[in-house]
N, C-alpha and C. Protein backbone atom coordinates (compact mmCIF):
# COMPACT_ATOMS: atom_id res chain seq x y z
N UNK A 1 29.18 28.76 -6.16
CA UNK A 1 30.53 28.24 -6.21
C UNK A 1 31.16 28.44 -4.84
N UNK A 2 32.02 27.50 -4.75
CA UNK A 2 32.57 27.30 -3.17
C UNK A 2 34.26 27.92 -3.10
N UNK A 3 34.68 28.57 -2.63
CA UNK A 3 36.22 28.83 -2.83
C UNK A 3 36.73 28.63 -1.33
N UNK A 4 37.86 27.69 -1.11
CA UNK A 4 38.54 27.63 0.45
C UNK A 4 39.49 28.14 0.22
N UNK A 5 39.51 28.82 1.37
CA UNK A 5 40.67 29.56 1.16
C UNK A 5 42.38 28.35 2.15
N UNK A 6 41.69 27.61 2.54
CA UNK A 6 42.63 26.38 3.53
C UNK A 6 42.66 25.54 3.08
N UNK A 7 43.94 24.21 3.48
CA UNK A 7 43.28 22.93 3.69
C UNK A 7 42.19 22.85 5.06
N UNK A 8 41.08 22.07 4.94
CA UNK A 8 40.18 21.54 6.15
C UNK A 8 40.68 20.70 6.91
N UNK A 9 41.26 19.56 6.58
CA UNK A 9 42.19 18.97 7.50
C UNK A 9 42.94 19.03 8.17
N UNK A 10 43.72 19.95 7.41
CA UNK A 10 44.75 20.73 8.72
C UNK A 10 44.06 21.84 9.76
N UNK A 11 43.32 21.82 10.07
CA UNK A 11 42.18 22.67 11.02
C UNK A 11 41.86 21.87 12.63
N UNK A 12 42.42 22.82 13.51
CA UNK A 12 42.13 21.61 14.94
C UNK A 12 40.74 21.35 15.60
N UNK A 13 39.59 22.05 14.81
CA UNK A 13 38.52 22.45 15.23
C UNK A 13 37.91 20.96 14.36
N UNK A 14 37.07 20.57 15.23
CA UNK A 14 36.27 19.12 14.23
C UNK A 14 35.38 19.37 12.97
N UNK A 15 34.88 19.16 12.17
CA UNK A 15 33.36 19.49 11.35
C UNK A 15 33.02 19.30 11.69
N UNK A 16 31.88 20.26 11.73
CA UNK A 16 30.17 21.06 11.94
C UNK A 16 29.64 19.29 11.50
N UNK A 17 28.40 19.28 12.38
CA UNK A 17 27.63 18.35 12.35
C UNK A 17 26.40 19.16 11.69
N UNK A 18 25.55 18.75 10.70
CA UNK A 18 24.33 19.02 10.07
C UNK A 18 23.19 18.43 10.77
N UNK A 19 22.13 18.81 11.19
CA UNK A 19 21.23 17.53 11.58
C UNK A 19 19.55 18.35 10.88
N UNK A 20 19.13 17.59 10.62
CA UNK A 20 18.20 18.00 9.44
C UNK A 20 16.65 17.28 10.62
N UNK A 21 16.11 18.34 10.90
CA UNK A 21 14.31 17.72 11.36
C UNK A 21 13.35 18.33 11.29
N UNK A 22 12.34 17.46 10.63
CA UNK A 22 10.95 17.74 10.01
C UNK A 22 10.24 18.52 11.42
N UNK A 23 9.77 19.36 10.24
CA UNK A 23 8.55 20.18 11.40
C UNK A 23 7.54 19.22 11.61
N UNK A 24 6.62 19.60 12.84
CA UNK A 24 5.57 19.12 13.21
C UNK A 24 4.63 18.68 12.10
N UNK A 25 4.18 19.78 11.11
CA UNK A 25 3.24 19.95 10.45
C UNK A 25 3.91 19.31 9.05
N UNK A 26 5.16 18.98 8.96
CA UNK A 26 5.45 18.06 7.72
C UNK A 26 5.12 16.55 8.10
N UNK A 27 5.55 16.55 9.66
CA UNK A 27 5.31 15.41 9.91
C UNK A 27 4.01 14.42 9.96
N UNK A 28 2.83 15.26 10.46
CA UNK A 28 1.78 15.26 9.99
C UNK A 28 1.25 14.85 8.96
N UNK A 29 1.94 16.07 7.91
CA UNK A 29 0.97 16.03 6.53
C UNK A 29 1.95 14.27 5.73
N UNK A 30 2.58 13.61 6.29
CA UNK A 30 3.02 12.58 6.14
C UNK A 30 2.45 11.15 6.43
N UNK A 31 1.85 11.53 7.86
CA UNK A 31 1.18 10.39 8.26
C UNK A 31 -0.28 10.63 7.43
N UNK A 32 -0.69 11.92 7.44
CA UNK A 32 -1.86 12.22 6.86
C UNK A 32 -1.98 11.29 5.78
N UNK A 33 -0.84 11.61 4.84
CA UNK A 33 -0.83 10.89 3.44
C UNK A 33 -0.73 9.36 3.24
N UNK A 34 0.03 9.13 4.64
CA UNK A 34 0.11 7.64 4.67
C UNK A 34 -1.46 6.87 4.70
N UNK A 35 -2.15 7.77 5.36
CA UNK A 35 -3.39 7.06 6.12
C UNK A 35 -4.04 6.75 4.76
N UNK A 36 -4.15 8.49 3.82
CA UNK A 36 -5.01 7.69 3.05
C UNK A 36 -4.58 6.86 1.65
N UNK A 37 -3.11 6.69 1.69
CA UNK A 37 -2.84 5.75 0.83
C UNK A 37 -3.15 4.48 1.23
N UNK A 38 -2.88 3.87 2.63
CA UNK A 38 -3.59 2.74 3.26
C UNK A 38 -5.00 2.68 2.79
N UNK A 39 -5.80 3.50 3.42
CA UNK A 39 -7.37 3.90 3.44
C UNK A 39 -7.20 2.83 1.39
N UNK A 40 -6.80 3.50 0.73
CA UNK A 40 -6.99 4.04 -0.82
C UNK A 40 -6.62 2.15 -1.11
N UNK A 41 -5.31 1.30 -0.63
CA UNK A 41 -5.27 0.37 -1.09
C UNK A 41 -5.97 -0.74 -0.58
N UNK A 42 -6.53 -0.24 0.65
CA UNK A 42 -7.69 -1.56 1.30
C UNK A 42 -8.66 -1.26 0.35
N UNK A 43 -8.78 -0.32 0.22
CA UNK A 43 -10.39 -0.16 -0.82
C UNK A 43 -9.75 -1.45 -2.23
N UNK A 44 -8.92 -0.57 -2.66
CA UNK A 44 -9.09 -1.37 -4.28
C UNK A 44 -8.61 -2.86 -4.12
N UNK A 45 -8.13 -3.49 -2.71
CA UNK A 45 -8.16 -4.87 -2.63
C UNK A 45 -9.58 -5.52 -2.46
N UNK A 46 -10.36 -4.67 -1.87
CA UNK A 46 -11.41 -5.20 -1.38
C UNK A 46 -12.36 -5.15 -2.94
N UNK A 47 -12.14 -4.16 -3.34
CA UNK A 47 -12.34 -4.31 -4.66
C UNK A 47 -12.27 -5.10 -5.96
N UNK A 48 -11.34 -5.58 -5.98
CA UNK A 48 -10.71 -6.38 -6.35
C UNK A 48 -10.99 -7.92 -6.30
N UNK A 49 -10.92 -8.43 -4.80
CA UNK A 49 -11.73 -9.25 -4.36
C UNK A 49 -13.09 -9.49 -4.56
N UNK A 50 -13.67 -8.54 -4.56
CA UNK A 50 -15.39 -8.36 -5.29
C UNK A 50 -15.43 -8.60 -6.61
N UNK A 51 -14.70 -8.01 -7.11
CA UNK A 51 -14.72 -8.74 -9.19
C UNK A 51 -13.99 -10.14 -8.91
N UNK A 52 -13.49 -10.69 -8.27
CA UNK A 52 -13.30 -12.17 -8.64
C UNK A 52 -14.27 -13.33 -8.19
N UNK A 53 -14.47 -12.27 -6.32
CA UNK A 53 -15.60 -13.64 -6.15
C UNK A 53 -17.36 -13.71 -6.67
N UNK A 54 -17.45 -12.35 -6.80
CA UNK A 54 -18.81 -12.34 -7.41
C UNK A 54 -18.96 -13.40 -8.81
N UNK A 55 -18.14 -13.15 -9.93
CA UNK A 55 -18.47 -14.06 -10.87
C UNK A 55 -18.16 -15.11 -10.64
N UNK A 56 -17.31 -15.36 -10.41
CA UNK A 56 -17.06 -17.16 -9.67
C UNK A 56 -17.84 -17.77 -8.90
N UNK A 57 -18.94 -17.11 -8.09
CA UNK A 57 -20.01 -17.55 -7.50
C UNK A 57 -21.25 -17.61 -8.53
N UNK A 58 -21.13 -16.41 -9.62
CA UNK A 58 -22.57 -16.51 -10.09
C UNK A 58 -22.10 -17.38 -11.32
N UNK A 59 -21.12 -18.01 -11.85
CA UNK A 59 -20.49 -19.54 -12.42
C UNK A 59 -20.94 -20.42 -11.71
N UNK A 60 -20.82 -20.75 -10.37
CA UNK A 60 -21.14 -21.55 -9.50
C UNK A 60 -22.65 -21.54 -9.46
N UNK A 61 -23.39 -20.85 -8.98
CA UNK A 61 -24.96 -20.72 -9.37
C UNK A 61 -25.57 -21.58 -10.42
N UNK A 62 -24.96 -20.61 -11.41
CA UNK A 62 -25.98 -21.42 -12.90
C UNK A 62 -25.04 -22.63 -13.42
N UNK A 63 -24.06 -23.06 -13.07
CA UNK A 63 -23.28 -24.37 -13.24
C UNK A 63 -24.57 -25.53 -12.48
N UNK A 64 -25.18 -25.18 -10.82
CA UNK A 64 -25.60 -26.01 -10.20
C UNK A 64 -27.05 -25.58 -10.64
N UNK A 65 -27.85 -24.94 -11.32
CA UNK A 65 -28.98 -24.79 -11.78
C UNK A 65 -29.10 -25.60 -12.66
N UNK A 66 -28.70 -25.60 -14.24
CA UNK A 66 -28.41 -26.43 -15.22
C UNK A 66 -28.02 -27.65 -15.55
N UNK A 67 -27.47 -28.26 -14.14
CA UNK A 67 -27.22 -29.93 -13.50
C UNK A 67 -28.29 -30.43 -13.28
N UNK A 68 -28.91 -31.78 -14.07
CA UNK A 68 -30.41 -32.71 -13.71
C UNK A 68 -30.09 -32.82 -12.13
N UNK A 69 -31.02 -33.01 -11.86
CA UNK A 69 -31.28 -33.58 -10.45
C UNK A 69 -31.11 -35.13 -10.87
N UNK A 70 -30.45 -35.62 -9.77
CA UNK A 70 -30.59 -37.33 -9.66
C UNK A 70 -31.92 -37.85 -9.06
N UNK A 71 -32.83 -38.41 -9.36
CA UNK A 71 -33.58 -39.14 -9.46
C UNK A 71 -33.14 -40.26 -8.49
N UNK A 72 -33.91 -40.70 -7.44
CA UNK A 72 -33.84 -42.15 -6.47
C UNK A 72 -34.12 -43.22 -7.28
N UNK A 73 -33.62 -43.89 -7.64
CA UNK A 73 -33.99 -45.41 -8.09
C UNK A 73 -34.77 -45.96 -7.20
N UNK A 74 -35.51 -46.58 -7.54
CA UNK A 74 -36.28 -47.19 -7.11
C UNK A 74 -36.25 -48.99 -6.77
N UNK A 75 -36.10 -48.70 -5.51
CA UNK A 75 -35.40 -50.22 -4.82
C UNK A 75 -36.02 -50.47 -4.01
């Protein structure tokens, strides 16, 4: 609990400025984390990408296996 014993405004002195900065080693363990959340979402795009184009190619495969061949007429 806070008790003033003044008004603050009526005070000729300005307010205290706060300034708040990360240590080295927070700063760090920040980028650290960044990296491998990057690292973590290239994977599961790339991933991702692999379950769509793989079956869509092996559709494509046996779609063009199972198609007769055309035959040349003979002219």
């Amino acid at each position: 609990m806070l008790k003033f014993d003044s008004d603050a405004s009526s005070l000729s002195i300005p307010p205290p400025r706060v300034q708040v900065k990360l240590d080295s080693f927070v700063k760090e363990d920040l980028f650290i984390a960044g990296g491998i959340l990057d690292f973590l979402a290239t994977v599961l795009c790339l991933i991702g990408t692999a379950m769509f184009v793989i079956p869509t190619l092996v559709r494509q495969l046996k779609h063009q296996k199972n198609m007769p061949e055309r035959s040349a007429a003979p002219g």
